[in-house]
Structure formats: structure tokens, C-alpha cells
N, C-alpha and C. Protein backbone atom coordinates (compact mmCIF):
# COMPACT_ATOMS: atom_id res chain seq x y z
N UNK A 1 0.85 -1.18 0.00
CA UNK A 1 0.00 0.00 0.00
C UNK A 1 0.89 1.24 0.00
N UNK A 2 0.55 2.05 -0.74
CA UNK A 2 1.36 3.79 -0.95
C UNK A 2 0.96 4.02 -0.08
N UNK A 3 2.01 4.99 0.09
CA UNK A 3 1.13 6.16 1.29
C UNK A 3 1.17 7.51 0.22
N UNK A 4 -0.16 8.02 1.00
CA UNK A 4 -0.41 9.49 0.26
C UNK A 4 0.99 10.41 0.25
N UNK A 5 1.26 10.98 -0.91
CA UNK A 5 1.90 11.74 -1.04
C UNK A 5 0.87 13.50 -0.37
N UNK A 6 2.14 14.41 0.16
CA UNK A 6 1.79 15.70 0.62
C UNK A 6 2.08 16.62 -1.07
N UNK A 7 0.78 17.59 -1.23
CA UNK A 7 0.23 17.71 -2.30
C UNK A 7 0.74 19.65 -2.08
N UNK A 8 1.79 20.09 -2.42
CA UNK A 8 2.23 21.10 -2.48
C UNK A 8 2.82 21.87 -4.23
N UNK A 9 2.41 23.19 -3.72
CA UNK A 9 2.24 23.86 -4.86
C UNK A 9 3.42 25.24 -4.50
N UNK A 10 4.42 25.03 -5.57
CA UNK A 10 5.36 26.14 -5.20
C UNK A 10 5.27 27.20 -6.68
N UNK A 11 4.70 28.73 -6.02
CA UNK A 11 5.12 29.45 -6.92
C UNK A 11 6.15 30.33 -6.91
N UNK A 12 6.90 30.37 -8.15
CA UNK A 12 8.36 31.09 -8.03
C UNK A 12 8.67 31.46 -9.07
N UNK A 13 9.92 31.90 -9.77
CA UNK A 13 10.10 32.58 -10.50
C UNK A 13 10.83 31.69 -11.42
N UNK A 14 12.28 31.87 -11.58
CA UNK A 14 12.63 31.12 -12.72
C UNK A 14 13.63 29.56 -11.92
N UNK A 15 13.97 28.22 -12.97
CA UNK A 15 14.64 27.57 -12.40
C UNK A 15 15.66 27.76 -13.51
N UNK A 16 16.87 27.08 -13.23
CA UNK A 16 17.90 26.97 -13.99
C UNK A 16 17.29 26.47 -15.67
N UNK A 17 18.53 27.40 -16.84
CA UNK A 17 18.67 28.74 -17.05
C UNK A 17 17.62 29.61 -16.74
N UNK A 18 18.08 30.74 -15.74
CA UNK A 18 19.16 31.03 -15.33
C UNK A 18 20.05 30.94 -14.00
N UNK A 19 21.21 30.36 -13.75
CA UNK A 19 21.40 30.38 -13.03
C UNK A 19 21.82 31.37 -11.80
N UNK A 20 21.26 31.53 -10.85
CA UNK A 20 21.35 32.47 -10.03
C UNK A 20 21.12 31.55 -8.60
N UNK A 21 20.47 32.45 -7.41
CA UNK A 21 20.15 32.62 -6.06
C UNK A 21 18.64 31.64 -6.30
N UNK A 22 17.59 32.12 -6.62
CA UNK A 22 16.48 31.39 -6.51
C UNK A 22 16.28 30.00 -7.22
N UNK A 23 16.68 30.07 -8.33
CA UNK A 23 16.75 29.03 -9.56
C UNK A 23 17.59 27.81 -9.13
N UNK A 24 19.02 28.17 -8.78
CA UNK A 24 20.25 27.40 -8.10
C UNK A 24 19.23 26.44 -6.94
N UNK A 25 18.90 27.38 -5.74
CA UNK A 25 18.50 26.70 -4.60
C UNK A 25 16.88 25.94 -5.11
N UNK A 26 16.02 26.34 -5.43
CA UNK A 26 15.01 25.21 -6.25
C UNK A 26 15.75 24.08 -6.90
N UNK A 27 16.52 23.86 -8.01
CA UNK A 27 17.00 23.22 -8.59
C UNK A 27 17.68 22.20 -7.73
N UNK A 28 18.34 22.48 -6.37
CA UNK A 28 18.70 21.32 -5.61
C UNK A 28 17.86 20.97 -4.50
N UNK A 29 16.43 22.04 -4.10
CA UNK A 29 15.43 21.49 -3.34
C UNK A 29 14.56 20.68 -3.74
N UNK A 30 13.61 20.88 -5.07
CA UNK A 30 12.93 20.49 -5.72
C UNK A 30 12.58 18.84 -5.51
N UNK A 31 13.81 18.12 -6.28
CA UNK A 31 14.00 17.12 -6.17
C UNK A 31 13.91 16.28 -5.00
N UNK A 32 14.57 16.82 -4.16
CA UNK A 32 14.55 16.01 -2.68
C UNK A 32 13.06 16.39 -1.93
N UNK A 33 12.44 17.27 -2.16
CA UNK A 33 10.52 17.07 -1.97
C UNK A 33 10.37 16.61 -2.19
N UNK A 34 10.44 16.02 -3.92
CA UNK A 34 9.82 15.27 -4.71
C UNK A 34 9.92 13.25 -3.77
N UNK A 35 11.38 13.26 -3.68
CA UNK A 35 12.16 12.06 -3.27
C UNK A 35 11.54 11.63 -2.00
N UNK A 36 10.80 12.77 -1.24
CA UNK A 36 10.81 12.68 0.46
C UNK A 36 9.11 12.52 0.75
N UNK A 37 8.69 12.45 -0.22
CA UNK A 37 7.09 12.37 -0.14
C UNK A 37 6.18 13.59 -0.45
N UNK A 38 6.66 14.23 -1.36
CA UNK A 38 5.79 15.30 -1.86
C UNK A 38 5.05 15.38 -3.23
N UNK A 39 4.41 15.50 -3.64
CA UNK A 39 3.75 15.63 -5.02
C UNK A 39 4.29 17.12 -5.01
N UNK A 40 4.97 17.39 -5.83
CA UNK A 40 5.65 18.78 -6.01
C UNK A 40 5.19 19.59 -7.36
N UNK A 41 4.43 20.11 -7.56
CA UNK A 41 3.88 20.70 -8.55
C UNK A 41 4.77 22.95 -8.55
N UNK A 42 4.85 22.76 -9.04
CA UNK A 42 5.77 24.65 -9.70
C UNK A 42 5.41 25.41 -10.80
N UNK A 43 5.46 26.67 -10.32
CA UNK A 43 4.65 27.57 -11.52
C UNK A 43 6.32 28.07 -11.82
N UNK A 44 6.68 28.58 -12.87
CA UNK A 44 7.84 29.38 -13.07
C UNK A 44 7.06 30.51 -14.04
N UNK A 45 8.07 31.33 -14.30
CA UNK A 45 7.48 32.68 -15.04
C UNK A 45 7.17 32.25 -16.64
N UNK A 46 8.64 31.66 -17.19
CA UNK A 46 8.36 30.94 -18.43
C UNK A 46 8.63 29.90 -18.89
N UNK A 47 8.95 29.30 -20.39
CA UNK A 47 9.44 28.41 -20.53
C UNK A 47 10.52 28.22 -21.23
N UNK A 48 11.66 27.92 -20.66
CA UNK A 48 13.08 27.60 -21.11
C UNK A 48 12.75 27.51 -22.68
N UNK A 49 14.09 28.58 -22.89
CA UNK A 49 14.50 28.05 -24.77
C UNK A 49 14.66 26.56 -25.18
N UNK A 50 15.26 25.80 -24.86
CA UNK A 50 15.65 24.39 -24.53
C UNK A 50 14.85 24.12 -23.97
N UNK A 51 13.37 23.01 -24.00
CA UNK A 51 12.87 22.03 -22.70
C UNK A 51 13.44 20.83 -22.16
N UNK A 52 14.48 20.64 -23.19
CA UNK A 52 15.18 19.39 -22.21
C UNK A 52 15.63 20.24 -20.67
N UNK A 53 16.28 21.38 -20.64
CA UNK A 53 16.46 21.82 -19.56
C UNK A 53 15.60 21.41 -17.89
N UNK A 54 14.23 21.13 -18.65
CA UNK A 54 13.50 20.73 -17.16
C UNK A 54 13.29 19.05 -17.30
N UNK A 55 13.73 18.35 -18.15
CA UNK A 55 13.57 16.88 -18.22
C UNK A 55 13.64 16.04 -16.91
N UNK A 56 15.46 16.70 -15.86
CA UNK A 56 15.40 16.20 -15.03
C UNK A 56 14.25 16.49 -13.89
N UNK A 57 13.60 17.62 -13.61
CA UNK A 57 12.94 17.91 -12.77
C UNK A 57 11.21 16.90 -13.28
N UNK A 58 11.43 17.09 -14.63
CA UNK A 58 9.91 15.88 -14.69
C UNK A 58 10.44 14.86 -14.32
N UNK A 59 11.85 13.99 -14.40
CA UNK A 59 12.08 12.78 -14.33
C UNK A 59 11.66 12.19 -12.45
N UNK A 60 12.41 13.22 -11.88
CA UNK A 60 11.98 13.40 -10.54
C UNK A 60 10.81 13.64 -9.98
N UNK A 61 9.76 13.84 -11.17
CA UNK A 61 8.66 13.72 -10.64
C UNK A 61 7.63 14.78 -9.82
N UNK A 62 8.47 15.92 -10.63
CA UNK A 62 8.01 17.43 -10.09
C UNK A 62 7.13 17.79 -11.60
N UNK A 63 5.98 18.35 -11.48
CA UNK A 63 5.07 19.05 -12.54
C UNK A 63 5.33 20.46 -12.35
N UNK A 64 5.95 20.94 -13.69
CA UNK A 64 6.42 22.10 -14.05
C UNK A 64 5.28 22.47 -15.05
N UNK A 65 4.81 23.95 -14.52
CA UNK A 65 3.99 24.67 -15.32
C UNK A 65 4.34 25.84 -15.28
N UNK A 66 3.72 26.75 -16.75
CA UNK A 66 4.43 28.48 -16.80
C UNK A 66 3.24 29.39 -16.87
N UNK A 67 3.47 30.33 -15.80
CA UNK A 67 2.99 31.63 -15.83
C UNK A 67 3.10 32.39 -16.94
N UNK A 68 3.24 32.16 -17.67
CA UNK A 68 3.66 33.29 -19.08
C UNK A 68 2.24 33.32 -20.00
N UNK A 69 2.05 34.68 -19.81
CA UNK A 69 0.37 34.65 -20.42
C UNK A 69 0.31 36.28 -21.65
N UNK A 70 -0.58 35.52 -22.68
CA UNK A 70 -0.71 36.81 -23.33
C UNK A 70 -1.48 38.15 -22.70
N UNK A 71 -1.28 39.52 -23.32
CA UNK A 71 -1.69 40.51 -22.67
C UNK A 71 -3.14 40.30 -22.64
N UNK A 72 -4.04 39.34 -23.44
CA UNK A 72 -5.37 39.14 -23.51
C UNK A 72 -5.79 38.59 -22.22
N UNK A 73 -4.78 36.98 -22.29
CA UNK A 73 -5.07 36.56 -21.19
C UNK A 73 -4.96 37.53 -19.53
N UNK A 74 -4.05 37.93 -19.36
CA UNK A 74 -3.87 38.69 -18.28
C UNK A 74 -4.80 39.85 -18.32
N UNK A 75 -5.48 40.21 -19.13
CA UNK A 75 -6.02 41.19 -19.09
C UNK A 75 -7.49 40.42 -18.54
N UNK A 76 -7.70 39.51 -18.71
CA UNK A 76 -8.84 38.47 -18.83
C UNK A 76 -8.65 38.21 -17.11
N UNK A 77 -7.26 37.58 -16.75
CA UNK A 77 -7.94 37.58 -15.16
C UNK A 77 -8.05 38.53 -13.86
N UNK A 78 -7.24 39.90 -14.61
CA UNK A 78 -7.68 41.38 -13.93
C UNK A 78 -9.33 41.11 -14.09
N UNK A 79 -9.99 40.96 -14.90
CA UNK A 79 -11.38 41.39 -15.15
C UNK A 79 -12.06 40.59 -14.47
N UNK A 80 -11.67 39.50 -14.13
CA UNK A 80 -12.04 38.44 -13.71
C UNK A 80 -12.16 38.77 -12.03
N UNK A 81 -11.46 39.34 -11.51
CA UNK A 81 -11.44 39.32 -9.93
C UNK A 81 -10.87 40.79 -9.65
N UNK A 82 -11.76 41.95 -10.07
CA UNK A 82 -12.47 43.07 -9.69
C UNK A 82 -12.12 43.62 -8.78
N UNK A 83 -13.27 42.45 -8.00
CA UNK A 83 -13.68 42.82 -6.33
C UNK A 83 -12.24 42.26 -5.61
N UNK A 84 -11.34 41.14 -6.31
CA UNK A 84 -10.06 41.46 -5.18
C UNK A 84 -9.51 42.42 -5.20
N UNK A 85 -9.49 42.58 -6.30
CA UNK A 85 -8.37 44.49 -6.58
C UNK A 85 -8.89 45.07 -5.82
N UNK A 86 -10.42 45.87 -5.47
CA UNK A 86 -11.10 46.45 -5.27
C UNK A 86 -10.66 46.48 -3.42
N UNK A 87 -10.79 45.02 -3.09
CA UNK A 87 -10.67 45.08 -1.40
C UNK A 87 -9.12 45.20 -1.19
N UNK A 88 -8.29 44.70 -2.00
CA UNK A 88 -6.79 45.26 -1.98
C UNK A 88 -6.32 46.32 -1.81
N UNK A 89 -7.06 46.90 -2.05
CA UNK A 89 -6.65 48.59 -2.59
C UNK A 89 -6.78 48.84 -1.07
N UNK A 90 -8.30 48.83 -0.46
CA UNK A 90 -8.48 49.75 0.45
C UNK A 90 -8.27 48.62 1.62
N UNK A 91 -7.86 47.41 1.56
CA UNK A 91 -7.07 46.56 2.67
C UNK A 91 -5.92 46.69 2.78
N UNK A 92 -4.97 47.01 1.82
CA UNK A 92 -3.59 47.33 1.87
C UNK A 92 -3.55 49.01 1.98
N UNK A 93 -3.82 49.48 1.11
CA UNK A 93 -4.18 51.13 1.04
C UNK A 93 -2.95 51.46 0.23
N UNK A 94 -2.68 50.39 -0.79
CA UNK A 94 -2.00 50.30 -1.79
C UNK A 94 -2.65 51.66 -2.99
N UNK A 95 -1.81 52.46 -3.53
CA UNK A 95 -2.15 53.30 -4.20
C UNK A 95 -2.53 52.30 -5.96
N UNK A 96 -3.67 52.93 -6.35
CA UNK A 96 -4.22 52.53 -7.38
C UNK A 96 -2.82 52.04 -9.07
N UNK A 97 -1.78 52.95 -8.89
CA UNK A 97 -0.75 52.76 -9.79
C UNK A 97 0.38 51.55 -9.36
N UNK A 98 0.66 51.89 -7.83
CA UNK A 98 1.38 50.36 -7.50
C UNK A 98 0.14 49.03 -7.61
N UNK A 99 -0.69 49.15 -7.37
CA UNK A 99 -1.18 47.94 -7.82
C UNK A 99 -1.41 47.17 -9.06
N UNK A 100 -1.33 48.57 -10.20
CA UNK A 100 -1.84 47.75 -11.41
C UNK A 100 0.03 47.50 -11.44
N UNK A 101 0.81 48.04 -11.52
CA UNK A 101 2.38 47.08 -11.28
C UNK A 101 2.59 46.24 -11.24
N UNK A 102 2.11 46.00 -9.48
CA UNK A 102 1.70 44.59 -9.20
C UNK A 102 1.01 43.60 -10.11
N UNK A 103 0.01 43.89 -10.62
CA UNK A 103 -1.38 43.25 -11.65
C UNK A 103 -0.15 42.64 -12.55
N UNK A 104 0.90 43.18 -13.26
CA UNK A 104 1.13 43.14 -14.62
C UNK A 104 1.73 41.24 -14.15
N UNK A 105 2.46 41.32 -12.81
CA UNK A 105 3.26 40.00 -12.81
C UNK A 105 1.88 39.09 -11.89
N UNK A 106 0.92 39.10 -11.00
CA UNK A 106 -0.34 38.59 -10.30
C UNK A 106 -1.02 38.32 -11.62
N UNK A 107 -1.31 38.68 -12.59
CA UNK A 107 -1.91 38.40 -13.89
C UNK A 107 -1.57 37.10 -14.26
N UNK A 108 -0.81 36.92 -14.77
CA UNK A 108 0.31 35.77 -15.20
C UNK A 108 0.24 34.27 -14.11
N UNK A 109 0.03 34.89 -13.11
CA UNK A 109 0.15 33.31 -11.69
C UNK A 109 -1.09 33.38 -11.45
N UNK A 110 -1.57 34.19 -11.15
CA UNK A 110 -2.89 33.44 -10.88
C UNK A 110 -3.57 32.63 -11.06
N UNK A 111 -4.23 32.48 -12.17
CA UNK A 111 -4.86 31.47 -13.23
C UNK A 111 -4.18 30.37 -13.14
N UNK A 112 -3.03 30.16 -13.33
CA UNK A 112 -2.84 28.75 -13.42
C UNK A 112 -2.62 28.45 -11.90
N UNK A 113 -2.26 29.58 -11.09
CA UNK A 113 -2.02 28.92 -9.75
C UNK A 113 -3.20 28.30 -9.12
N UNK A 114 -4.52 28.96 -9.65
CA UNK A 114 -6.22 28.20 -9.09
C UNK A 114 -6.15 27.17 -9.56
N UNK A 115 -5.71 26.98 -11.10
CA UNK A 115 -5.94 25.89 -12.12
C UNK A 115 -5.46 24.32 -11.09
N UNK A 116 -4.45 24.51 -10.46
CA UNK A 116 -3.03 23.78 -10.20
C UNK A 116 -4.48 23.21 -8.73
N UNK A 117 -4.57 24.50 -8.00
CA UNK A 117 -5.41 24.02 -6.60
C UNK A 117 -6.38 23.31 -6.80
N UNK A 118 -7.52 23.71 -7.65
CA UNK A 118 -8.85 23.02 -7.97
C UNK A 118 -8.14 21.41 -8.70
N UNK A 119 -7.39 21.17 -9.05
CA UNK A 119 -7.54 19.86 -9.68
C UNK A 119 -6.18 18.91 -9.43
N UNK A 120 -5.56 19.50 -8.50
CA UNK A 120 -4.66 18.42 -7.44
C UNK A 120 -5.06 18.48 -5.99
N UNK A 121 -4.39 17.39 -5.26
CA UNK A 121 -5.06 17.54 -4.09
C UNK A 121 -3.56 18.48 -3.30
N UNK A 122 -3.81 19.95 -3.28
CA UNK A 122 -2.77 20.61 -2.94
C UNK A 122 -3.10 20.91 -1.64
N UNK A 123 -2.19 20.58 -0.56
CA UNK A 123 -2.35 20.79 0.99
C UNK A 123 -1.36 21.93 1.55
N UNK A 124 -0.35 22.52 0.99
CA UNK A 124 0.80 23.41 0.90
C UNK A 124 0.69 24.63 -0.25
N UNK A 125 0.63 25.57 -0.17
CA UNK A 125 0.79 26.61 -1.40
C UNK A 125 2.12 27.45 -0.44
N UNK A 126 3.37 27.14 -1.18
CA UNK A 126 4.47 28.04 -1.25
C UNK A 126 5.19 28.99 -2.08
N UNK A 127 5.18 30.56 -1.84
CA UNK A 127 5.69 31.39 -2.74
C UNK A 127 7.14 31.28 -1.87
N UNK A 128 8.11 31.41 -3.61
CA UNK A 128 9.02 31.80 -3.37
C UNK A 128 9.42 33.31 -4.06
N UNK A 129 10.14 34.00 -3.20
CA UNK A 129 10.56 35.15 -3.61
C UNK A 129 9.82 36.55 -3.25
N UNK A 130 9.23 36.93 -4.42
CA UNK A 130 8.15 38.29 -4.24
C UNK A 130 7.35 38.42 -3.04
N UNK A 131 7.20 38.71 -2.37
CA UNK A 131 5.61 38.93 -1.79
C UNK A 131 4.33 39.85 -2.25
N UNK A 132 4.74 40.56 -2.82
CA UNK A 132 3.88 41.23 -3.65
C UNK A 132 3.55 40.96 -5.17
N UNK A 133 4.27 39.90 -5.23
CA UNK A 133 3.69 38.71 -6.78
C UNK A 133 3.39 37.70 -6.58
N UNK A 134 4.56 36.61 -6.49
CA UNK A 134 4.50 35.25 -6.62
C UNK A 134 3.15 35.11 -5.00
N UNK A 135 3.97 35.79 -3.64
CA UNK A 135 3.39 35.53 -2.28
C UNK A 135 1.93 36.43 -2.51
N UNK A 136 1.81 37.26 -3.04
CA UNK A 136 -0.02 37.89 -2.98
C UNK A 136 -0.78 36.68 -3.43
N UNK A 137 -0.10 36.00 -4.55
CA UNK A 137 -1.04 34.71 -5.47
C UNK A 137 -1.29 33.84 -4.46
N UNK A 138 -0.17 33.72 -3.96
CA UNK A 138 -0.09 32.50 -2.81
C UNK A 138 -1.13 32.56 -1.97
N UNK A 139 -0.84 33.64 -0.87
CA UNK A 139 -1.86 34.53 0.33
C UNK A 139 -3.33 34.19 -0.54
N UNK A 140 -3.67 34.62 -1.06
CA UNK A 140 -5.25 34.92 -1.88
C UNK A 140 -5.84 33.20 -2.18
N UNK A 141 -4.62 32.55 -2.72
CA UNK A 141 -5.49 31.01 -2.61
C UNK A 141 -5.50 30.44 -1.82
N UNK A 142 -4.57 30.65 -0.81
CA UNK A 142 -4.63 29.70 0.08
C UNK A 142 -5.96 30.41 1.19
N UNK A 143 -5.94 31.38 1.43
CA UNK A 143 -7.34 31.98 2.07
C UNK A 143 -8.40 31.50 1.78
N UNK A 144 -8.31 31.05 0.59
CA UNK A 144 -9.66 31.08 -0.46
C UNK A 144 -10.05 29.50 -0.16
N UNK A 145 -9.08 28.84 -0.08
CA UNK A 145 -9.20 27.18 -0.56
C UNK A 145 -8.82 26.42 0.99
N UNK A 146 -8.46 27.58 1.69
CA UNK A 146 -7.43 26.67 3.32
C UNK A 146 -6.71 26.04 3.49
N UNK A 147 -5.70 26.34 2.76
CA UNK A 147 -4.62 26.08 2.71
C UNK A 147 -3.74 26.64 3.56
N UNK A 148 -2.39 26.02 3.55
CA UNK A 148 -1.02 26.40 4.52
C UNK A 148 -0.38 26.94 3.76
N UNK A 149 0.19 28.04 4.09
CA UNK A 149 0.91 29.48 3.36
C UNK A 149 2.03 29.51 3.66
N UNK A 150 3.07 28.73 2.96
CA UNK A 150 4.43 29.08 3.57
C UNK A 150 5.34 30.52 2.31
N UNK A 151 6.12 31.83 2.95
CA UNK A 151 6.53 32.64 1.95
C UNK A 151 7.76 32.54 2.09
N UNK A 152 8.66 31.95 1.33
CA UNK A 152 9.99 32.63 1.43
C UNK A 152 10.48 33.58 0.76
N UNK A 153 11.51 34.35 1.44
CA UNK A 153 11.77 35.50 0.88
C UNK A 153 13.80 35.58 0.43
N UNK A 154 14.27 35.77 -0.36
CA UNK A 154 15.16 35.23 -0.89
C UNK A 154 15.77 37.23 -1.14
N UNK A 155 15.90 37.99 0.77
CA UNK A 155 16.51 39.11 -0.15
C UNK A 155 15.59 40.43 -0.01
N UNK A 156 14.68 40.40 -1.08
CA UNK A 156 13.88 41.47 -1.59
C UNK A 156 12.60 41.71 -1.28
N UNK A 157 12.44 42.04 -0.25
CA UNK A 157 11.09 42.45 0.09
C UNK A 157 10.02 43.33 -0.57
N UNK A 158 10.66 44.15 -0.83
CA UNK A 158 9.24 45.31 -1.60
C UNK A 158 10.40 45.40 -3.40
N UNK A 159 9.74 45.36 -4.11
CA UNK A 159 10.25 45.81 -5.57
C UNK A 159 11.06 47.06 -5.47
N UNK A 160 11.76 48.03 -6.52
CA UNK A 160 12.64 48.62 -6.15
C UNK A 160 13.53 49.33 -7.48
N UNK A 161 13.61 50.56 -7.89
CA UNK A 161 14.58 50.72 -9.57
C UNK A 161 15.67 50.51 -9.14
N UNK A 162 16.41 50.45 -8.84
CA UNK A 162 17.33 50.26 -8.46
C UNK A 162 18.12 49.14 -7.88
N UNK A 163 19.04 48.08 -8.43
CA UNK A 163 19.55 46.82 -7.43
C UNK A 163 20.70 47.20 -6.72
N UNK A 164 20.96 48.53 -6.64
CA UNK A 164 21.82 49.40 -5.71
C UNK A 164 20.98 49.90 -4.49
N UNK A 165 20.04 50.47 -4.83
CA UNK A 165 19.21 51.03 -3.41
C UNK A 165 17.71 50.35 -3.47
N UNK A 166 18.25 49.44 -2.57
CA UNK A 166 17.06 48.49 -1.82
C UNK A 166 15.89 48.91 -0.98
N UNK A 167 16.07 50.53 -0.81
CA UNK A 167 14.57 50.72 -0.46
C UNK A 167 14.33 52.05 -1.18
N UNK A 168 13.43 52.55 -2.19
CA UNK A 168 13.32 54.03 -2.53
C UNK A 168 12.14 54.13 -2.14
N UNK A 169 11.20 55.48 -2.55
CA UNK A 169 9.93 55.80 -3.08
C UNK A 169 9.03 54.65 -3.68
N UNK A 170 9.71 53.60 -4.71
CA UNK A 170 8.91 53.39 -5.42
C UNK A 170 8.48 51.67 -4.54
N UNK A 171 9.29 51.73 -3.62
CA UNK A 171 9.16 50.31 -2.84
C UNK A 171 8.45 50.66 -1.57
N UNK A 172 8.47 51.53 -1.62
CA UNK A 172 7.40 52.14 -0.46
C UNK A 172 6.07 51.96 -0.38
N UNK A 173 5.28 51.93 -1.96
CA UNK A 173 4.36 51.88 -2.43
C UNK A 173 3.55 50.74 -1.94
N UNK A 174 4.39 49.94 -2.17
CA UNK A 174 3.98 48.08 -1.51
C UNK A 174 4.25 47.96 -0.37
N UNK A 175 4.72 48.87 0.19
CA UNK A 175 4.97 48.47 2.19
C UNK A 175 3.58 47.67 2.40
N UNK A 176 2.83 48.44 2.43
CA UNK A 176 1.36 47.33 3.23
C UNK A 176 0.86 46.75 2.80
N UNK A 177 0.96 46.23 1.25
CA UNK A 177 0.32 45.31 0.85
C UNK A 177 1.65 43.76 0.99
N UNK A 178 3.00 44.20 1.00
CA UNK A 178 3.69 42.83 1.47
C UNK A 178 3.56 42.78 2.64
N UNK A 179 3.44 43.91 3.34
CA UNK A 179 3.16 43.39 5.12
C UNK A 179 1.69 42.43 5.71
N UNK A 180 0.57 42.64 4.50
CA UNK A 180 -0.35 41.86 4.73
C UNK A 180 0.03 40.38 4.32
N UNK A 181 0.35 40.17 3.08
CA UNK A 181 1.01 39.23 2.74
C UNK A 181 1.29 38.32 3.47
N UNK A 182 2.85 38.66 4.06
CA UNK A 182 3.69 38.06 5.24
C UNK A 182 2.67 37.98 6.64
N UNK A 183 1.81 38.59 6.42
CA UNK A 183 1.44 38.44 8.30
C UNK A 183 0.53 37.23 8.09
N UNK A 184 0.15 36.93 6.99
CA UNK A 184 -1.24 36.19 6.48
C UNK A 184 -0.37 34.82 6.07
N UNK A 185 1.00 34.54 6.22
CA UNK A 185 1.61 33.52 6.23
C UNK A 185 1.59 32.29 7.55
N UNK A 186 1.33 31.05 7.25
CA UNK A 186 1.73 30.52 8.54
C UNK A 186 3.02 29.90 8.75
N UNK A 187 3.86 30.42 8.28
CA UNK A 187 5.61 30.18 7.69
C UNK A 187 6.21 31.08 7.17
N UNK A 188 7.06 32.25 7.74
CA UNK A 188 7.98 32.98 6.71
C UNK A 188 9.07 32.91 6.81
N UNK A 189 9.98 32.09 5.59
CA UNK A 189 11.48 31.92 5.87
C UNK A 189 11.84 33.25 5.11
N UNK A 190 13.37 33.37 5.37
CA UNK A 190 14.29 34.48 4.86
C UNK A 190 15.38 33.79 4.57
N UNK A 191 16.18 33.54 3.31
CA UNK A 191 17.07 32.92 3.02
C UNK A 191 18.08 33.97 2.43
């Protein structure tokens, strides 16, 4: 007799190419979920030039899916959920221009991140990275569906022009909507 696999859903950004900080450390976590009793399912932003690139991660038994959506589509699930924007705004007190910001990369995960919940048995929803992208998607389904919210944060808390100055004006904008985020976590690592 199997035993049930734990049914977790990680959204994040990119895995190897390219290699970096987030991609690197997925690329050697991934697998060992997969190995340790997890049904490991991942949204990434897109899809590798090369797909052999993710061969090993299907071989291991991780389901790789991409956020990468036309401007129709994304425009399609802004329209679609209104009334979250709507209570965002004046729950975070997020100004109307940082949010549609926000919207442009929440557009893109969303949809498939519901897609992923409604039709596996997902008991875990983990963002990695953003909290005001990948972790808002996160926060919002797992509320929605009751789920366990784990966010890690890899660094960068609020967005930012600059990868010299880590906090301006324009990261200010999102102060309270990542602080809802994170508080609405029942897990926040910092790596």
C-alpha cells in the first residue's frame, strides 16, 4: 500500500537557465521534496529556450507549469477578480498605480495557480521570492481554498529601480500590501 503523497504547490520565479540565487537553490530542493514524499507541482514565469532543460525535474517527478500569459489573457484575469483588486486597494491602502504594477506579474500566476489548486489535491501553497507577486497569489489562494501558506523571501522584500538602493519611493508603495502578505503567512522563511 502507498502512502499518500503531501500535495504542495510552489510558486516562483525562474529555475535553472538562469542560473542564479532562486533558480540554483530550487534546482537542488525540488527534487529532494519530490524524493521525500511530496507531489511537487511549480509555476515558473516561463518556458526555457531548450525544454530538455526541465527533463530532469519531470524525471523526478516534479510538474512544471508556466505563468507566461498573453496581454489578452492577463487582461482576462484582472477582469475576472475586480472585487479582489477592489478590497486590496483599500485593505492594503495600496495606491491605485502600485497595484496595477503589481497586476502586470499577479496576472500571469494566478490562473494557473487556481488551475493547479482546484484539480490536485494541494495541501501546501508556497511562494518563493516576491511577496507582492508570486506571495499575494499565494496569500489569496490559500485563504480562499485553506490552505497552509508558507513565503519565502530570498533578499527582496518590496520591488525597487534600483539593485543598488534596496529601499526608494517606489518600494514604499507596496509596504502594506507585502506586510499583509507576510502576516497572512503561517511560515515565513528568509534565506
Amino acid at each position: 500500500m502507498s502512502q499518500q503523497k503531501i500535495g504542495l504547490l510552489l510558486v516562483n520565479g525562474p529555475l535553472p537557465p538562469p542560473y542564479g540565487g532562486v533558480a540554483t537553490y530550487l534546482a537542488h530542493t525540488l527534487p529532494l521534496l519530490a524524493a521525500r514524499g511530496f507531489e511537487v507541482h511549480t509555476i515558473i514565469d516561463r518556458p526555457p529556450a531548450d525544454p530538455k532543460h526541465y527533463r530532469a525535474f519531470q524525471e523526478a517527478g516534479i510538474h512544471v507549469y508556466y505563468a507566461e500569459a498573453s496581454r489578452l489573457k492577463k487582461i482576462g484575469q484582472i477582469l475576472k477578480r475586480v472585487p479582489l483588486w477592489v478590497s486590496t486597494l483599500f485593505s492594503s491602502r495600496i495606491g491605485p498605480v502600485a497595484l496595477l504594477s503589481a497586476l502586470k506579474s499577479i496576472s500571469s500566476w494566478i490562473g494557473v495557480a487556481e488551475s493547479i489548486v482546484r484539480n490536485h489535491s494541494i495541501e501546501i501553497i508556497h511562494a518563493y521570492d516576491y511577496p507582492w507577486a508570486q506571495g499575494f497569489v499565494a496569500a489569496c489562494l490559500a485563504k480562499r481554498y485553506r490552505k497552509s501558506f508558507v513565503q519565502t523571501i530570498f533578499g527582496e522584500v518590496v520591488p525597487h529601480k534600483s539593485e543598488l538602493e534596496h529601499h526608494d519611493a517606489f518600494g514604499d508603495r507596496f509596504k502594506n500590501l507585502v506586510r499583509g502578505v507576510l502576516e497572512q503567512s503561517d511560515l515565513l522563511l528568509s534565506v
